[in-house]
N, C-alpha and C. Protein backbone atom coordinates (compact mmCIF):
# COMPACT_ATOMS: atom_id res chain seq x y z
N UNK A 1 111.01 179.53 39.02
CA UNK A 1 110.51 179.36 40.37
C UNK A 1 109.45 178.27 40.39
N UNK A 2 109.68 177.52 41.36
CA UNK A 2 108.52 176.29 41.45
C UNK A 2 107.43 176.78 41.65
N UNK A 3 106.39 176.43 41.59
CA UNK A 3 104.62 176.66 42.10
C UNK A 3 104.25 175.35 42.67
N UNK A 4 103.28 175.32 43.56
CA UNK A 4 102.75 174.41 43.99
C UNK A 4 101.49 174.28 44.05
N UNK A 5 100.82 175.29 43.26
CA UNK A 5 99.52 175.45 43.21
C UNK A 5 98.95 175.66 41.75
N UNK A 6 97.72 175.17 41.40
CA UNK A 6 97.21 174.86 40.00
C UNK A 6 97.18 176.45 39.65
N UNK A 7 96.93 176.27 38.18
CA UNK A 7 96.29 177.62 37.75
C UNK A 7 95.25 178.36 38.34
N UNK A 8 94.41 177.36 39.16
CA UNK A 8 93.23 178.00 39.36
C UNK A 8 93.09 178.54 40.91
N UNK A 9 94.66 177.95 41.58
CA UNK A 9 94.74 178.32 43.51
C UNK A 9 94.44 177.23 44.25
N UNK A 10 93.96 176.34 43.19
CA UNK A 10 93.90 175.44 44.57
C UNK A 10 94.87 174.22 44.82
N UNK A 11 95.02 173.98 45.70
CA UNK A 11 96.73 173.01 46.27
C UNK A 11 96.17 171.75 45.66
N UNK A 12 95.51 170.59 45.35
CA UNK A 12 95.37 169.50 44.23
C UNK A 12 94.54 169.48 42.83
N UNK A 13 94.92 168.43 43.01
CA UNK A 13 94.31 167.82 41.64
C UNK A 13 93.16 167.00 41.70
N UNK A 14 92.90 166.52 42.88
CA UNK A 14 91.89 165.68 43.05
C UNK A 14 90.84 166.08 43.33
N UNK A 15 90.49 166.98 44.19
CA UNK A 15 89.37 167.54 45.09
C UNK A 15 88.09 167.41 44.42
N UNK A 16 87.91 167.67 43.09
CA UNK A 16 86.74 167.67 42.27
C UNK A 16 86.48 166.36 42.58
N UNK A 17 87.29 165.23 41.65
CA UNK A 17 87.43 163.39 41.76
C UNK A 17 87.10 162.89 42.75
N UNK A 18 87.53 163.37 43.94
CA UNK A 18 87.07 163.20 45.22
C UNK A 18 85.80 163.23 45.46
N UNK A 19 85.01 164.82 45.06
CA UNK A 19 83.83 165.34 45.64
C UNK A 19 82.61 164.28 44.95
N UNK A 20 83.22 164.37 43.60
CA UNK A 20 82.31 163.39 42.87
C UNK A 20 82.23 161.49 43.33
N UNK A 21 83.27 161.30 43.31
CA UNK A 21 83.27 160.31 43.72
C UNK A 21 82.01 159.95 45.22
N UNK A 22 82.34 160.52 46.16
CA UNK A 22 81.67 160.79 47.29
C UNK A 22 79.90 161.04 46.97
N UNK A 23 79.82 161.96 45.95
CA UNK A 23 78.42 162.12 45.98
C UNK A 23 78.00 161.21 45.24
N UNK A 24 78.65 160.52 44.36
CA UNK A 24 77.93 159.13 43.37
C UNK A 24 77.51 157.67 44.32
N UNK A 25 78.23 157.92 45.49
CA UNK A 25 77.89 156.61 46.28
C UNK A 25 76.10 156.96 47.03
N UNK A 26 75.90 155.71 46.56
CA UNK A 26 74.16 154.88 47.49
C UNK A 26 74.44 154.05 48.40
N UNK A 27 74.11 154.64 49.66
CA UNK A 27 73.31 155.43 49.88
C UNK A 27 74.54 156.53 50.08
N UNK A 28 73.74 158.05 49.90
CA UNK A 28 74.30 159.06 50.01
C UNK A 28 75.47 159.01 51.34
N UNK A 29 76.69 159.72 50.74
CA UNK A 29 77.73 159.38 51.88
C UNK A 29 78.31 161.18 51.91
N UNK A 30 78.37 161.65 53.22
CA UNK A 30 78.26 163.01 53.62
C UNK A 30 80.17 163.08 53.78
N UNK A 31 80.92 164.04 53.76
CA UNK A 31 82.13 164.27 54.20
C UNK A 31 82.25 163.47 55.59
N UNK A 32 81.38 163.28 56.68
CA UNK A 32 82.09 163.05 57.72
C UNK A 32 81.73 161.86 57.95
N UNK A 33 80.90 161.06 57.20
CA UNK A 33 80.85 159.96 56.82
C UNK A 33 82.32 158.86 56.07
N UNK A 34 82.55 159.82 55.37
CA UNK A 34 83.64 159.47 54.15
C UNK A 34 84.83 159.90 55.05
N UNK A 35 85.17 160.82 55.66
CA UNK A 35 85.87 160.52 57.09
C UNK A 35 86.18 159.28 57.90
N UNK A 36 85.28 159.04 58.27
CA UNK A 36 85.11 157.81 59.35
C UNK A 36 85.13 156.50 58.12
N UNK A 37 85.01 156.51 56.93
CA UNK A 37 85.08 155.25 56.28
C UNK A 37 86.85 155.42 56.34
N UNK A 38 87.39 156.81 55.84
CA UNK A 38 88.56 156.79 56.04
C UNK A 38 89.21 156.23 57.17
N UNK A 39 89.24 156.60 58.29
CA UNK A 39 89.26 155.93 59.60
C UNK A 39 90.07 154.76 59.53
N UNK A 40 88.72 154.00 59.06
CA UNK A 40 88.32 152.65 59.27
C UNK A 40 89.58 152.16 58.44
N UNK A 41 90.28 152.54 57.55
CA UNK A 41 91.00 152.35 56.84
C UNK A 41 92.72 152.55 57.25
N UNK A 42 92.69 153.17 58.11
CA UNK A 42 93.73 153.93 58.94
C UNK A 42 94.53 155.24 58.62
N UNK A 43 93.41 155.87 57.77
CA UNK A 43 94.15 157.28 57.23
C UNK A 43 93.04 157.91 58.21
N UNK A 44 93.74 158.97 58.91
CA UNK A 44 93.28 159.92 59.79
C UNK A 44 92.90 160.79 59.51
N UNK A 45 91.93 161.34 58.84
CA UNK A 45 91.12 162.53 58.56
C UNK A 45 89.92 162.85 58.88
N UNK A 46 89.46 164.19 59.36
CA UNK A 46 88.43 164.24 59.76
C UNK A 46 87.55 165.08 58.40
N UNK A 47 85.97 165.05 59.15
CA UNK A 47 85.12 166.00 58.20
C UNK A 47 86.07 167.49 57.22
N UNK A 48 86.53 167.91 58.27
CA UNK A 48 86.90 169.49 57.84
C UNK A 48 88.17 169.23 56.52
N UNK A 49 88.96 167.99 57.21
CA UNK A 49 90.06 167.74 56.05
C UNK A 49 89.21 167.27 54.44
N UNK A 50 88.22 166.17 54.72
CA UNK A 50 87.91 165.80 53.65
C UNK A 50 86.65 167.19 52.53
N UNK A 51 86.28 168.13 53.82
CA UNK A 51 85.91 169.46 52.93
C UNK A 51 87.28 170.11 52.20
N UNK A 52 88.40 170.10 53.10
CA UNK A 52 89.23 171.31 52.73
C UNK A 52 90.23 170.40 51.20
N UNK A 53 89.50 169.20 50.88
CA UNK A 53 90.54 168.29 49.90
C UNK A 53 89.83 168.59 48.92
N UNK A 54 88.27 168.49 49.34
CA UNK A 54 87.13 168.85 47.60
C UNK A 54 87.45 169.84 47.97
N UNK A 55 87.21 170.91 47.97
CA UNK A 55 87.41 172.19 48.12
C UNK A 55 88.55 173.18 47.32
N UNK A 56 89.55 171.90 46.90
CA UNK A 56 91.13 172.25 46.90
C UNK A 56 91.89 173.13 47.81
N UNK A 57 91.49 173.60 49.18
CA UNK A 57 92.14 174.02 50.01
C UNK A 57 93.69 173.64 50.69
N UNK A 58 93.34 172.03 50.55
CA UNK A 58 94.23 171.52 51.08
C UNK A 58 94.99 170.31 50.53
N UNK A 59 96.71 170.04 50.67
CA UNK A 59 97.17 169.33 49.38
C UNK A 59 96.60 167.92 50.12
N UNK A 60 97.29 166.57 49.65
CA UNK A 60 97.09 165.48 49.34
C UNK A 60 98.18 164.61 48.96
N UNK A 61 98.60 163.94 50.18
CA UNK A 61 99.71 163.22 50.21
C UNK A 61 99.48 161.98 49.05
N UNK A 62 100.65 161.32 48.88
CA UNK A 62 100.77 160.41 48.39
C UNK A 62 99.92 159.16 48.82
N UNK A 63 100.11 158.76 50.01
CA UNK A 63 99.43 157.93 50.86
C UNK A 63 97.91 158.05 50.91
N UNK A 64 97.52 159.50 51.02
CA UNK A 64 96.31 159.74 51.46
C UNK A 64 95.46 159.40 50.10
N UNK A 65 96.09 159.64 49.18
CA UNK A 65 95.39 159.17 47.74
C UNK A 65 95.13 158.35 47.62
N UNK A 66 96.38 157.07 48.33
CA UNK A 66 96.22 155.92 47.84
C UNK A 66 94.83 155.05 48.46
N UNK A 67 95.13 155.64 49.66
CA UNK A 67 93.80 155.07 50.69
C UNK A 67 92.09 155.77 50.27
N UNK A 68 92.26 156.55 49.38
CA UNK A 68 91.29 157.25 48.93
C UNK A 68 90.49 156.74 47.54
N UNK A 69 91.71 156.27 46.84
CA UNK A 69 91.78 155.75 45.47
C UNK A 69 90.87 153.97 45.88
N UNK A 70 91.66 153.51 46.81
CA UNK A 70 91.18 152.49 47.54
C UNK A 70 89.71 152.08 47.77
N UNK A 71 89.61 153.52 48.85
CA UNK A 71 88.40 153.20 49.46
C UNK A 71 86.70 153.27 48.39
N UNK A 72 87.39 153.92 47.01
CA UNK A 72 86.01 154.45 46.24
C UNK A 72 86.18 153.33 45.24
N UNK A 73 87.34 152.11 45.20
CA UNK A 73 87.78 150.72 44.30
C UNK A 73 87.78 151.21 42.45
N UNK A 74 88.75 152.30 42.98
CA UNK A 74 89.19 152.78 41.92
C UNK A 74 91.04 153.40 42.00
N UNK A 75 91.30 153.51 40.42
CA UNK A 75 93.05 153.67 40.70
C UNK A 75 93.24 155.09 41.52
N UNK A 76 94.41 155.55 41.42
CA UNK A 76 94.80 156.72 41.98
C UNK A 76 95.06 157.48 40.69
N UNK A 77 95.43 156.68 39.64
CA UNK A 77 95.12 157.77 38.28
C UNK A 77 93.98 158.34 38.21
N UNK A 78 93.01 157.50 38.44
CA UNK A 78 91.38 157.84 38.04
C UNK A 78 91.10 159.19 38.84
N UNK A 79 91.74 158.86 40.27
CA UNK A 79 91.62 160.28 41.24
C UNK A 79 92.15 161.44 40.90
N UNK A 80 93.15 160.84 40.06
CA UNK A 80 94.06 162.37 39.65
C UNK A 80 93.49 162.96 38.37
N UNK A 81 92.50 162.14 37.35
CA UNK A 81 92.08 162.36 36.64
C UNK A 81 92.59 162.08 34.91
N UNK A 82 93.94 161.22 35.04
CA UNK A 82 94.91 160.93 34.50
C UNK A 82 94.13 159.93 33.42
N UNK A 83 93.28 158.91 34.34
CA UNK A 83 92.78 157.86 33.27
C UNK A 83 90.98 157.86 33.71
N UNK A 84 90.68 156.93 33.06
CA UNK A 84 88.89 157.06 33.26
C UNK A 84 88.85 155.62 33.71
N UNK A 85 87.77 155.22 34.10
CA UNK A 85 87.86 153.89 34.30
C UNK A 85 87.23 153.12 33.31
């Protein structure tokens, strides 16, 4: 039977990569901040999505990575945790 969810329940792989990523930026950049940079980018997410992604609540398209991977000028491996930079 397939699973779609980690060992640990939560629907990605990134959410940690994400969270960190987000809190390493100067000046401090808040979820709904990092939202609206998303935006700007043309991936549509709001505050609650970019909680429910650190969080691992919620999965994480292909696309949405990429624009994510993008916006922090790093790969989408690095997001997945695959490679380091």
């Amino acid at each position: 039977m397939y699973k779609n969810k980690n060992p640990d329940g939560t629907l990605n792989i990134c959410g940690n990569k994400v969270a960190a990523l987000r809190k390493s930026l100067t000046p401090k950049v808040s979820q709904r901040k990092l939202a609206d940079m998303l935006q700007l980018k043309g991936l549509d997410l709001d505050k609650n999505a970019i909680q429910r992604i650190e969080s691992g609540k919620r999965f994480v398209t292909d696309i949405e990575l990429k624009v994510i991977a993008e916006n922090f000028n790093v790969t989408s491996d690095y997001v997945l945790g695959i490679k380091e930079i």
